[in-house]
Protein backbone atom coordinates (compact mmCIF):
# COMPACT_ATOMS: atom_id res chain seq x y z
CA UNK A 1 132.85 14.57 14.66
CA UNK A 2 130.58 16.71 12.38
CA UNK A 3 127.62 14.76 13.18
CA UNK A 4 128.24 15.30 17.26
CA UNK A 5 128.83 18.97 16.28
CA UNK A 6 125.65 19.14 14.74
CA UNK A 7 123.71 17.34 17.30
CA UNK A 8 124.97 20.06 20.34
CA UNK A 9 124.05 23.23 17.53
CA UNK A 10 120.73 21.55 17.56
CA UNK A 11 120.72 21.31 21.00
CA UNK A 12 121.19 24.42 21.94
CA UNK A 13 118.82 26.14 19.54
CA UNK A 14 115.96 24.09 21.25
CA UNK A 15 116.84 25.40 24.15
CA UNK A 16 116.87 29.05 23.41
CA UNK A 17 113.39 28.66 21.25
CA UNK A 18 112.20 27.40 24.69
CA UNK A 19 113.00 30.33 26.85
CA UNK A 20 112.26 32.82 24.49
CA UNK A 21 108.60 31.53 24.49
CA UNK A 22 108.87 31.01 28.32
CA UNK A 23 110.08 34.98 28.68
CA UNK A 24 107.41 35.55 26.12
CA UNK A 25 104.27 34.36 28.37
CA UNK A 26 104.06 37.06 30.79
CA UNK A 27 107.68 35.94 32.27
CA UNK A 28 106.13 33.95 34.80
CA UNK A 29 109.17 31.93 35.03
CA UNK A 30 111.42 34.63 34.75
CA UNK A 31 110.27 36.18 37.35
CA UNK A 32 110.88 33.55 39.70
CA UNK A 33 114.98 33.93 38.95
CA UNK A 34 114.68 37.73 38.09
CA UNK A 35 111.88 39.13 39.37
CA UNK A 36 110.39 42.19 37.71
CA UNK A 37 109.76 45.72 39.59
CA UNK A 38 106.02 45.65 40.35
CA UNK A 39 104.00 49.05 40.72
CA UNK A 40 103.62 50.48 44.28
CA UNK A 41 100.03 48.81 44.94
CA UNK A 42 97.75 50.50 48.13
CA UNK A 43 95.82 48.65 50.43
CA UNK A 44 92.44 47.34 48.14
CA UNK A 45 94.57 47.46 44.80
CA UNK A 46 94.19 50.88 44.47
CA UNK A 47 97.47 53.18 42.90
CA UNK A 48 98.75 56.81 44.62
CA UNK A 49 97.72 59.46 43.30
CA UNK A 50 98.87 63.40 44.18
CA UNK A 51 97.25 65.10 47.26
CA UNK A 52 94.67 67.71 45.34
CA UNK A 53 95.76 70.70 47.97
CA UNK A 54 93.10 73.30 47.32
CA UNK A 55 94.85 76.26 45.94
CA UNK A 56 93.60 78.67 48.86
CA UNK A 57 96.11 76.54 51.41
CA UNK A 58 98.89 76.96 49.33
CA UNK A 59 98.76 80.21 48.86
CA UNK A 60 98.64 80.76 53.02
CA UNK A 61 101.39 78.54 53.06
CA UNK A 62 103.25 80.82 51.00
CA UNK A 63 102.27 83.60 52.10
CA UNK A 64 103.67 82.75 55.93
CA UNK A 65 106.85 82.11 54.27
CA UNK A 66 107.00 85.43 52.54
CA UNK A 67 106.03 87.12 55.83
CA UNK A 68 108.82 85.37 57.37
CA UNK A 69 111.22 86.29 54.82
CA UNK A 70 110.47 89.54 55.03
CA UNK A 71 110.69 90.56 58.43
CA UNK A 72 112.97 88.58 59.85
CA UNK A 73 115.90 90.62 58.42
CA UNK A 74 114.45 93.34 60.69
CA UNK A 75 113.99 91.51 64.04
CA UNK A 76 117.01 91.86 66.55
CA UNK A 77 117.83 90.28 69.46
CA UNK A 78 118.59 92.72 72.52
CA UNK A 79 121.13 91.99 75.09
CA UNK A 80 121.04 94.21 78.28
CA UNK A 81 123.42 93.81 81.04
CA UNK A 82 123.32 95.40 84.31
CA UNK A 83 126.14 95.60 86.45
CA UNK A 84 125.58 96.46 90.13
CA UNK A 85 128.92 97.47 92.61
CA UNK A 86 129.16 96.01 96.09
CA UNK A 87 131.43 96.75 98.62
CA UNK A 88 133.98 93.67 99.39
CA UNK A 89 133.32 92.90 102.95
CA UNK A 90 135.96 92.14 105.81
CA UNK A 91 136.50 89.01 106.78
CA UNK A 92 134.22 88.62 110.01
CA UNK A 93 137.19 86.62 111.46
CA UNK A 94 141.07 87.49 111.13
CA UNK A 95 144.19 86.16 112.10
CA UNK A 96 145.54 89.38 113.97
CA UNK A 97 146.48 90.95 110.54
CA UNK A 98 147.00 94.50 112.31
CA UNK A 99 145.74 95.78 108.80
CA UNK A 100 142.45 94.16 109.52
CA UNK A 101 142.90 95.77 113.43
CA UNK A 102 143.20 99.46 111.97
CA UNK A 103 140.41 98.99 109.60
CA UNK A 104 137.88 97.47 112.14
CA UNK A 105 138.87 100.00 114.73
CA UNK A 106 139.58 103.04 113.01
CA UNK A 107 138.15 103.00 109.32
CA UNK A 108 139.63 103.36 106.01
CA UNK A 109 141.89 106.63 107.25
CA UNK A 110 143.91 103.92 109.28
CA UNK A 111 144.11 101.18 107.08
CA UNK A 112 146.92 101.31 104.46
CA UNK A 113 145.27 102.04 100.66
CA UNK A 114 146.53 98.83 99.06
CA UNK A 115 144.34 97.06 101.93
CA UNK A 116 141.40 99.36 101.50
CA UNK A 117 138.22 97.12 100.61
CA UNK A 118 137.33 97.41 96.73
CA UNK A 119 134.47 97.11 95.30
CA UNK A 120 133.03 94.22 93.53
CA UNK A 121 130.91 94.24 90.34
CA UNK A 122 128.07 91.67 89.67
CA UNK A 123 127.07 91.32 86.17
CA UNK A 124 123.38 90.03 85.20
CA UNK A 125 121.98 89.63 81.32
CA UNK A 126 118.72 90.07 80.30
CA UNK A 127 117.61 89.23 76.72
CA UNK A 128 114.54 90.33 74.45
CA UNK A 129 113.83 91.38 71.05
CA UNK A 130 113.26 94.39 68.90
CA UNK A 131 112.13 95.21 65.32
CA UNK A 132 113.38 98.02 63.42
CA UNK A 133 111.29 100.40 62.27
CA UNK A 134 113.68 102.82 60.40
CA UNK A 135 116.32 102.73 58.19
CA UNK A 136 118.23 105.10 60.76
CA UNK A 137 118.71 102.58 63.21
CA UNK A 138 115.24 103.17 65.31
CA UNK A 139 114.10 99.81 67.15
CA UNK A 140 111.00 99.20 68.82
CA UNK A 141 110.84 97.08 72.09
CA UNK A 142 109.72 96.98 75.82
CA UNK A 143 110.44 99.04 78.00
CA UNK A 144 111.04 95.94 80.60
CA UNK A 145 113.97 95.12 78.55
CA UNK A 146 116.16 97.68 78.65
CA UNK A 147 114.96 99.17 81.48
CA UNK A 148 117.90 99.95 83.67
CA UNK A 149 120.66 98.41 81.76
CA UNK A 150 124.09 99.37 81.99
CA UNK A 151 125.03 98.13 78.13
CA UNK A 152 122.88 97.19 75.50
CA UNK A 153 123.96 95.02 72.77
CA UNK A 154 121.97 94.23 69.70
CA UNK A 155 122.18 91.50 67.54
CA UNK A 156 121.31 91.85 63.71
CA UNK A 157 119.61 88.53 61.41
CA UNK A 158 123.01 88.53 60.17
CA UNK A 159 125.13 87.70 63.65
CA UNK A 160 126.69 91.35 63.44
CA UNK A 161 126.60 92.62 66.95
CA UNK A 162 126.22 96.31 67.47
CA UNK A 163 126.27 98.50 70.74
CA UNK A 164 122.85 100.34 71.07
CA UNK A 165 121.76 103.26 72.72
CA UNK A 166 118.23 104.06 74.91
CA UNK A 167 116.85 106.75 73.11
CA UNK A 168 113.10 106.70 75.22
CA UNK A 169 111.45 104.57 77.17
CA UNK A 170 107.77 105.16 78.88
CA UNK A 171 106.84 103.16 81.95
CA UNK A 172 102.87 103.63 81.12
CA UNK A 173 102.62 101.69 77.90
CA UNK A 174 106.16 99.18 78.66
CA UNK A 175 107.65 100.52 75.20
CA UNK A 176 110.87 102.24 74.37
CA UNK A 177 113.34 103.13 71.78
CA UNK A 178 116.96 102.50 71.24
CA UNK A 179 118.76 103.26 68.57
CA UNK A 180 121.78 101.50 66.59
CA UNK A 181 124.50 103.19 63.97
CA UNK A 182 125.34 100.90 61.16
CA UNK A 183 127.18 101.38 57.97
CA UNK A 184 125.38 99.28 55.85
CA UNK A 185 121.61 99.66 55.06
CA UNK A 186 119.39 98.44 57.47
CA UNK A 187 116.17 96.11 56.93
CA UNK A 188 112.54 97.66 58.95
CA UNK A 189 109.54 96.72 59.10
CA UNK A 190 106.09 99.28 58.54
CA UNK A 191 103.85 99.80 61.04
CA UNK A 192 99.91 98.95 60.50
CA UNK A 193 96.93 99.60 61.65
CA UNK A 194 96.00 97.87 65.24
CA UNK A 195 92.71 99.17 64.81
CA UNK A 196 91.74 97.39 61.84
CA UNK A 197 92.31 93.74 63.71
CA UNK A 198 89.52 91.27 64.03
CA UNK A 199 89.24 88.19 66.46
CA UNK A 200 90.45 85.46 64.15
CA UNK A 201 92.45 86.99 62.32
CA UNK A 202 96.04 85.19 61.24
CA UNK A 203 99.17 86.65 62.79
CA UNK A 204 103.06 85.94 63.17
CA UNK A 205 105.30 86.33 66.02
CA UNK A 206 108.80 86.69 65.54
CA UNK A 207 111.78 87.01 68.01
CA UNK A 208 114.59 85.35 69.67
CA UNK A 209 112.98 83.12 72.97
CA UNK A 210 115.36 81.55 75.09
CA UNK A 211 118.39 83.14 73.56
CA UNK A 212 117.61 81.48 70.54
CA UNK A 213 118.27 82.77 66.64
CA UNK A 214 115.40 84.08 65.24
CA UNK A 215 112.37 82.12 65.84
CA UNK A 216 108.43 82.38 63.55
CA UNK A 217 105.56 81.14 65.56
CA UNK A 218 101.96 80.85 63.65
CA UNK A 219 98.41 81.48 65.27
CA UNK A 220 95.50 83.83 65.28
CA UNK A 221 93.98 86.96 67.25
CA UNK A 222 92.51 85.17 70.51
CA UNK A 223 91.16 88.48 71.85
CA UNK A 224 91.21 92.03 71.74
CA UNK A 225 90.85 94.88 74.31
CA UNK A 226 92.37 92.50 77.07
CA UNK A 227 93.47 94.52 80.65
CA UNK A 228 95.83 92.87 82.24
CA UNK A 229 97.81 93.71 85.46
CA UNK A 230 101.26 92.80 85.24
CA UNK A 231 103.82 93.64 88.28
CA UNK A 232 101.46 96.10 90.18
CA UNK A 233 100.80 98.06 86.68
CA UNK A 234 97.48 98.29 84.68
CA UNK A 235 98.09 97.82 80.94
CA UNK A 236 94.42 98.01 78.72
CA UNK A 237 93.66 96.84 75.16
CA UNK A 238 96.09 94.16 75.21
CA UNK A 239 95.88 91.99 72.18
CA UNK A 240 95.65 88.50 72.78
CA UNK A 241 97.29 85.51 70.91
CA UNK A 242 97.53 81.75 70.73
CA UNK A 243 100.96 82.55 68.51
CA UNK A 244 103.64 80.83 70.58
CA UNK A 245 105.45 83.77 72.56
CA UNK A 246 108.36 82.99 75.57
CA UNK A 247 110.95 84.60 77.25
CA UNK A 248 113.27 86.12 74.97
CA UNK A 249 110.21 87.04 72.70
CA UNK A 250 109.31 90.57 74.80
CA UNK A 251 109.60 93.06 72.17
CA UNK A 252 109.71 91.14 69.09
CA UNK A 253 106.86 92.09 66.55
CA UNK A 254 103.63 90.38 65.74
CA UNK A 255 103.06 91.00 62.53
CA UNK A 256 99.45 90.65 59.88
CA UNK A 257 99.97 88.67 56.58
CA UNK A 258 101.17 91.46 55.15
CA UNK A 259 104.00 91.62 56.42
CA UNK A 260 102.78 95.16 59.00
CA UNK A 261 103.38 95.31 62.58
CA UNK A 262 100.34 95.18 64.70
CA UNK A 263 101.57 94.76 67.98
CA UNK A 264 104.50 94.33 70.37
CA UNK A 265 104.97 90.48 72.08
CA UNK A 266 104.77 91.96 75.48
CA UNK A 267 103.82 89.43 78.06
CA UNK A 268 102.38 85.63 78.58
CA UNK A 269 100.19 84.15 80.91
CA UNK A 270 102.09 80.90 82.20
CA UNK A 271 101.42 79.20 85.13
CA UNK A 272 104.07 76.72 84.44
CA UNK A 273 106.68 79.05 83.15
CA UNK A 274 106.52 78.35 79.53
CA UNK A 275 103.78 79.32 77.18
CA UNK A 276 100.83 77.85 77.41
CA UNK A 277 98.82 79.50 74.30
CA UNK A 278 97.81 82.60 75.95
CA UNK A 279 100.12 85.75 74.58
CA UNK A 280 99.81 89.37 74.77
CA UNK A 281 101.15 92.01 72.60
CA UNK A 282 100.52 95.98 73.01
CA UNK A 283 98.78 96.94 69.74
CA UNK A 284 100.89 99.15 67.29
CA UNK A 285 98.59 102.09 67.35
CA UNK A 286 99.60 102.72 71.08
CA UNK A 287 103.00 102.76 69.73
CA UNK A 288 102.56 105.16 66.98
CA UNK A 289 101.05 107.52 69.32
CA UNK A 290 103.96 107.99 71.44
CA UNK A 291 106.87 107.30 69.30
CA UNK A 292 107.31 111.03 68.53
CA UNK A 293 107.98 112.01 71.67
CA UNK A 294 110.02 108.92 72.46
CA UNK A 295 112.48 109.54 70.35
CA UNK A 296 112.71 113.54 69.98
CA UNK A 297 112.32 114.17 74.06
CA UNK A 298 112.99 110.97 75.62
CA UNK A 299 109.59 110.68 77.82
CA UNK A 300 106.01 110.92 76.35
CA UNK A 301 104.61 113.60 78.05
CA UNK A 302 100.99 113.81 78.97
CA UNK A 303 98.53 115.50 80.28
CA UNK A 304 96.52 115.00 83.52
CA UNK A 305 93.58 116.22 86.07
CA UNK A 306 95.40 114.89 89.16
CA UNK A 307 92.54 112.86 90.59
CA UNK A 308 92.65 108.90 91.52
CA UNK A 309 89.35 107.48 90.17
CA UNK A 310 87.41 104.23 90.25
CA UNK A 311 84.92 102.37 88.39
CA UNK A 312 80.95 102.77 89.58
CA UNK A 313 79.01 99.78 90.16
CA UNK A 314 75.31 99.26 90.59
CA UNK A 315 75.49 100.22 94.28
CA UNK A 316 77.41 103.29 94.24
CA UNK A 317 75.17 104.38 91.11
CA UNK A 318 72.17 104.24 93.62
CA UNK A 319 73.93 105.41 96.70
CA UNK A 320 75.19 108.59 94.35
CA UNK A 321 71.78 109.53 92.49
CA UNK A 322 73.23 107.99 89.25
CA UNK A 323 71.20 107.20 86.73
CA UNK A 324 73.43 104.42 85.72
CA UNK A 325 76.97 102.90 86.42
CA UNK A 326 78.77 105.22 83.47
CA UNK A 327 81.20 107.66 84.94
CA UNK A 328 83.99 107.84 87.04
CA UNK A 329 84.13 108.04 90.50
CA UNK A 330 86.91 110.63 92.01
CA UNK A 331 88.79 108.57 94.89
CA UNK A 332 91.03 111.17 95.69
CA UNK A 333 92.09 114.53 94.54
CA UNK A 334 95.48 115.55 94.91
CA UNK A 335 96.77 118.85 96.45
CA UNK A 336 97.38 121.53 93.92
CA UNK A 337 96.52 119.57 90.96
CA UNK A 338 93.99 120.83 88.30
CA UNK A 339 91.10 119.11 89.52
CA UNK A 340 91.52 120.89 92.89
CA UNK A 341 91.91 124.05 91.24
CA UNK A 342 88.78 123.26 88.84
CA UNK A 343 86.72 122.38 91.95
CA UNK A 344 86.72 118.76 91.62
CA UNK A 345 86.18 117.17 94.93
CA UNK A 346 86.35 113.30 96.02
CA UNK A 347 83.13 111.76 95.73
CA UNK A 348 82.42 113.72 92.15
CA UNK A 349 81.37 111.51 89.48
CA UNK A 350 83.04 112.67 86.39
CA UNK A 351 80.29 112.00 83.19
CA UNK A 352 82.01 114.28 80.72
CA UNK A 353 85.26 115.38 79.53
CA UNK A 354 85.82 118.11 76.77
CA UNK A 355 81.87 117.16 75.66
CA UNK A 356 82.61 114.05 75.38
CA UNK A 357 80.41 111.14 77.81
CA UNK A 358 82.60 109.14 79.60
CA UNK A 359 81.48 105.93 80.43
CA UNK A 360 84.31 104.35 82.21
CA UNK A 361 87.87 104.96 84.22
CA UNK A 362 89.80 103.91 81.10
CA UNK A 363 87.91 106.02 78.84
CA UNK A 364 88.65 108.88 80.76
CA UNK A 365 91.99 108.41 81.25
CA UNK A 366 92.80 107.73 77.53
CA UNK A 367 90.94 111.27 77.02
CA UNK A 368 93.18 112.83 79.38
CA UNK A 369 96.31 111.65 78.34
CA UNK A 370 95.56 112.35 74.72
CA UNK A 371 94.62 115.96 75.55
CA UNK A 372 97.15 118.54 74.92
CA UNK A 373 98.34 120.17 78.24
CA UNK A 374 97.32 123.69 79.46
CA UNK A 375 94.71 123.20 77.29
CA UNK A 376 90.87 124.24 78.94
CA UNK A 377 87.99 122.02 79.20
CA UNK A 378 84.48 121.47 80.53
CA UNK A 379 83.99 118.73 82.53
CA UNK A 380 80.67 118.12 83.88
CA UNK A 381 80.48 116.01 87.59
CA UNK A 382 77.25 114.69 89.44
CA UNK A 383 77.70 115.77 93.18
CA UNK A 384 74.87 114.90 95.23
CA UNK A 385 72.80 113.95 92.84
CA UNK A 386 72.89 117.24 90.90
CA UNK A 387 75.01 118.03 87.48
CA UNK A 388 77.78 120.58 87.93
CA UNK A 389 79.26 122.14 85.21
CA UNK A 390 83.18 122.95 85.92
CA UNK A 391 86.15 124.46 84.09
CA UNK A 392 89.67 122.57 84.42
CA UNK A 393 92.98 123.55 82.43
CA UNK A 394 95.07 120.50 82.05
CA UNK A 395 98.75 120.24 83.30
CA UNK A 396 101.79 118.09 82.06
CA UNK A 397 101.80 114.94 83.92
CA UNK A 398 105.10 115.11 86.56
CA UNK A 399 107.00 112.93 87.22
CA UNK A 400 106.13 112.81 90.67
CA UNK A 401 103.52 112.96 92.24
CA UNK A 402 102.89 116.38 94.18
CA UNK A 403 102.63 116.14 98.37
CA UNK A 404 100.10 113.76 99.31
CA UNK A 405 100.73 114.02 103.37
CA UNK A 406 99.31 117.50 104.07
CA UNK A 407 96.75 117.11 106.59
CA UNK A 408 94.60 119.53 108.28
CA UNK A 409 95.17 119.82 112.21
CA UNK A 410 91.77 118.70 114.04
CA UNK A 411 90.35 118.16 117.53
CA UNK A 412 91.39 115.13 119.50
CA UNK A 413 89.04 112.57 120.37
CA UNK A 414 89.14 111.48 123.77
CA UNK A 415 86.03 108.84 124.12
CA UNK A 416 87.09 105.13 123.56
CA UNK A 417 83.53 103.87 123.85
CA UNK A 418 82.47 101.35 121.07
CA UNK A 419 79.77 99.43 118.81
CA UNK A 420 79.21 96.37 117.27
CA UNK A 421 77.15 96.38 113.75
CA UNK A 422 77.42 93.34 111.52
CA UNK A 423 79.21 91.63 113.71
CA UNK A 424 82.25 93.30 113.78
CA UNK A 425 83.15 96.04 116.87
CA UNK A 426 83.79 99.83 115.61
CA UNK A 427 85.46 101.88 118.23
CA UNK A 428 86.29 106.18 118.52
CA UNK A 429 89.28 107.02 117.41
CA UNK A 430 91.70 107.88 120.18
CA UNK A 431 95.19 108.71 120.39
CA UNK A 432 96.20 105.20 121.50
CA UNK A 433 94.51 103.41 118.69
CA UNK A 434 95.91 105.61 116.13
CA UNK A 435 99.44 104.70 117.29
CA UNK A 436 98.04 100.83 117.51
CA UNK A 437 97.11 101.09 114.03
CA UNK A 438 99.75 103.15 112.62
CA UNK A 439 97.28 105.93 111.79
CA UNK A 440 97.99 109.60 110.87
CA UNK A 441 98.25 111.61 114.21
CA UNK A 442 96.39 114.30 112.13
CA UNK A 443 93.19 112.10 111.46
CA UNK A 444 90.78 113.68 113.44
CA UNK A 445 87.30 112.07 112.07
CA UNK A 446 86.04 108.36 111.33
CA UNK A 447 85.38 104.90 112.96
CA UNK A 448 88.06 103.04 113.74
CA UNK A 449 86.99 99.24 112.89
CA UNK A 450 88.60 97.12 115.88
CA UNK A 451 87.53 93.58 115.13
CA UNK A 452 86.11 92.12 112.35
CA UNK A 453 84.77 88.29 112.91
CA UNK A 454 85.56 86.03 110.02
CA UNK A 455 82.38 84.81 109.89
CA UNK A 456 80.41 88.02 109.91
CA UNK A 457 78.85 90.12 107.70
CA UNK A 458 81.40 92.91 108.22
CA UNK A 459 83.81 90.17 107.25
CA UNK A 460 82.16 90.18 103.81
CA UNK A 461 81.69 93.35 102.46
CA UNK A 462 85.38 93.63 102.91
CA UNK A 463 85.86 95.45 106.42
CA UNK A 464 88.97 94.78 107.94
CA UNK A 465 90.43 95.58 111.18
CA UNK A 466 92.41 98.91 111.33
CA UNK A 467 89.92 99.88 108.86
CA UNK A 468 88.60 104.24 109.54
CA UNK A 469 85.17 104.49 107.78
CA UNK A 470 84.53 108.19 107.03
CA UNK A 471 80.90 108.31 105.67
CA UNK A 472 78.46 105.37 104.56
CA UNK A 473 76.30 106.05 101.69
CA UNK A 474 77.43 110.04 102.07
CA UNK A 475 76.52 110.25 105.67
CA UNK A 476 79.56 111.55 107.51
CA UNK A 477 80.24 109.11 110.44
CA UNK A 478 83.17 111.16 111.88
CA UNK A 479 81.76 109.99 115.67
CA UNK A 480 80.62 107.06 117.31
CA UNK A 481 77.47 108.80 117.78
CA UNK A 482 77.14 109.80 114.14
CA UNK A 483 78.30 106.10 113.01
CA UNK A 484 75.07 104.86 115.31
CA UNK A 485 72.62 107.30 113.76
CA UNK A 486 74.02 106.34 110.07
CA UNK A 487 73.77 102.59 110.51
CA UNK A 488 69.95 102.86 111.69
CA UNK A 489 68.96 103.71 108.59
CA UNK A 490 71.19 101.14 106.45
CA UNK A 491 69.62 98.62 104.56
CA UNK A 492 72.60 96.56 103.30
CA UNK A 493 70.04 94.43 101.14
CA UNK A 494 69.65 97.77 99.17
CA UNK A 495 73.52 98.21 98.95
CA UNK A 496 75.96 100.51 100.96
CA UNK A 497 79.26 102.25 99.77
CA UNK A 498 81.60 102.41 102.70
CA UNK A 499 84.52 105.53 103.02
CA UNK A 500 87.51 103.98 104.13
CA UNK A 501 91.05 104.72 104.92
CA UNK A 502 93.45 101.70 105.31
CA UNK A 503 96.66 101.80 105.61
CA UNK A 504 96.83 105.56 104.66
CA UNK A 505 95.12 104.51 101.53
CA UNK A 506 91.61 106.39 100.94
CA UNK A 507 88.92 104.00 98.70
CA UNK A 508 85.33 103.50 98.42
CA UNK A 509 83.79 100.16 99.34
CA UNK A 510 80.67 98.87 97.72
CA UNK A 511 78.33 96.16 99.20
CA UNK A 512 75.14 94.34 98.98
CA UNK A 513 73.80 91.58 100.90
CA UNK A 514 72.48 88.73 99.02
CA UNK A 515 69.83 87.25 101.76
């Protein structure tokens, strides 16, 4: 019994002696039963290593985080409703309710009052965004957002809704001012400097799109100094941005990595209806410049001359004894205004305001508007190819504009004879073709153009039927027989600015063949 004892202890120590040198070469055997955890190996034996980020990413990383951080406690979201009242309508058909009789027959004064139609009230939301820019409550946005509404309600970073108030608004730029009362401090953002913005340059917008919470969109400046025409309306030195910006973002800020406010998200181009990387924002510096008077008066009140002007081109520069295309050519001047009272009369180039050149329309309506009213300036205007030097005192802006319709009486014109010149007919002006055309009564000179061939050269220089040319290259052409002598000596390969009235509308059209 011992010795069978002894023989299994024996035993049994073999065994383990074996596996411990087994384990002990490499555990190649082992690891077929238990097989060890192997280090991650890469494709050609090589081992991970860390990404090596270069420390200048990083710290743009961060810094569009800090950005975001900070301003995002001071973006709101803005909800305006506007409620519109509609009479309820009859029923068009009745079943001889005598109430309905009375009412058709006789009017409310015979229909009894609980029957009396009431009216109905339609709701519609809008929704934008704001920043704050005070600690008061002050919030910066579009004008097109509030803009009409009935109630605004603004919505804080921290879901607390709050009624808000309009406090200014001003149509010219699309920016107002509303203002919120809260009894806890309020985050706001500082305003920067538009001016100092370069093409390139990294930006943030930040706002609520689609109803959304508050949404951070990367990208850079695309563009500066962009004019865009949005709903009939000129807006100039638009920034432009490849920042994502949709509906919903309209008055949210875009903001420089420092955390400033350089513009206002204003408007997208998007031919499908969602943003397709072209944004525009109004730049902060237009903002500064009226926020004053938006929020102490309500309005931003400006100055003006009270003259409709239009850029020169190379043909009118030559047709007017310019020396070159700068200046601004007076369209129209409007009764009573201060360039009538200065002198100022349509067909006046305007080359300097307050000593200052002016070499386009927009610079000399930023000079205007930026002038302080019943203020008095020299303005200097090339009229007939001399340099006239004229006094004008500038007015505040109204709100509307003063009578355009006064017209002076003048002789009728009885002779319905006509000509054709480029193709297209030009006929006197008579009574009966003034009421054909819807023409002023009153309108006692010009060539009434008649027909205008598609194919003809009337057709493109931009003649249209209905058209009245008043002068061509400033020869009057207020007869047929003046219009003849005029066109003899037209050489429309040298250029020729046309007078015209359409549709009531007084303009100056420029042309130049190319053949």
């Amino acid at each position: 019994m011992n010795r069978i004892k002894k023989s299994r202890l024996l035993f049994l120590g073999g065994l383990l002696s074996l596996s411990v040198c087994l384990f002990a070469s490499n555990g190649s055997w082992w690891d077929r039963f238990i097989p060890r955890k192997q280090p991650q190996v890469l494709s050609g034996g090589a081992k991970p290593v860390p990404v090596q980020v270069p420390q200048a990413v990083v710290n743009l990383q961060d810094s569009f985080a800090n950005v975001a951080e900070v301003v995002k406690p001071a973006v709101v979201n803005i909800s305006a409703v506007h409620i519109t009242k509609v009479e309820d309508e009859p029923n068009q058909f009745f079943f001889g309710d005598p109430n309905e009789f009375f009412y058709r027959f006789f009017g409310e004064e015979g229909m009894p009052q609980q029957r009396r139609p009431k009216p109905k009230e339609f709701r519609s939301e809008g929704t934008g965004s704001g920043v704050i820019i005070d600690p008061e409550g002050y919030i910066l946005t579009n004008n097109h957002v509030v803009q009409g509404a009935d109630q605004l309600t603004v919505t804080l970073s921290n879901d607390k809704s709050i009624k808000g108030k309009v406090v200014g608004t001003d149509a010219r730029t699309d920016l107002a001012v509303i203002r919120i009362k809260s009894s806890s401090p309020l985050s706001y953002v500082a305003l920067g400097d538009s001016s100092q913005i370069r093409v390139g340059d990294w930006v943030l917008a930040v706002g609520s799109p689609f109803g959304l919470e508050q949404t951070v969109t990367a990208g850079i400046i695309s563009a500066i100094r962009q004019t865009l025409n949005i709903e009939g309306k000129a807006y100039h030195n638009m920034l432009q941005t490849d920042a994502a910006i949709n509906r919903g973002n309209s008055g949210g800020p875009l903001v420089n990595l420092k955390g400033e406010v350089i513009g206002i998200n204003t408007a997208i181009y998007a031919p499908t209806g969602v943003f397709s990387g072209i944004g525009f924002a109004i730049p902060v510096n237009e903002a500064k410049a009226v926020l004053k008077d938006l929020i102490e008066k309500g309005f931003v009140e400006r100055s003006w001359m009270g003259v409709e002007i239009v850029e020169v081109d190379d043909v009118m520069a030559k047709q007017f004894g310019l020396e070159s295309s700068k200046g601004a050519l007076v369209n129209k001047v409007l009764p009573k205004s201060p360039a009538e009272k200065a002198g100022v009369k349509r067909g006046d180039v305007i080359v300097e305001f307050g000593g200052k050149k002016m070499i386009s329309v927009q610079e000399l309506q930023d000079v205007v508007s930026k002038t302080p009213p019943k203020k008095s300036v020299g303005i200097k205007v090339i009229r007939g190819g001399r340099t006239l030097a004229l006094s004008l005192t500038t007015e505040v802006m109204p709100n509307t504009s003063p009578d355009e319709n006064e017209k002076a009486p003048g002789k009728e014109k009885d002779s319905s004879a006509s000509v054709k010149w480029l193709g297209a007919t030009f006929s006197s002006l008579t009574d009966a073709l003034k009421r054909k055309y819807s023409i002023e009564i009153d309108l006692a000179e010009g060539v009434l153009v008649t027909h205008v061939p598609a194919d003809s050269v009337a057709a493109d220089a931009g003649l249209s039927e209905g058209d009245v040319i008043l002068s061509m290259s400033q020869k009057k052409t207020g007869t047929l027989p003046e219009f003849e002598k005029v066109t003899k000596n037209v050489d429309v390969k040298e250029g020729v600015v046309f007078d015209v009235i359409r549709e009531g509308r007084s303009f100056y059209l420029s042309y130049k063949s190319l053949q």
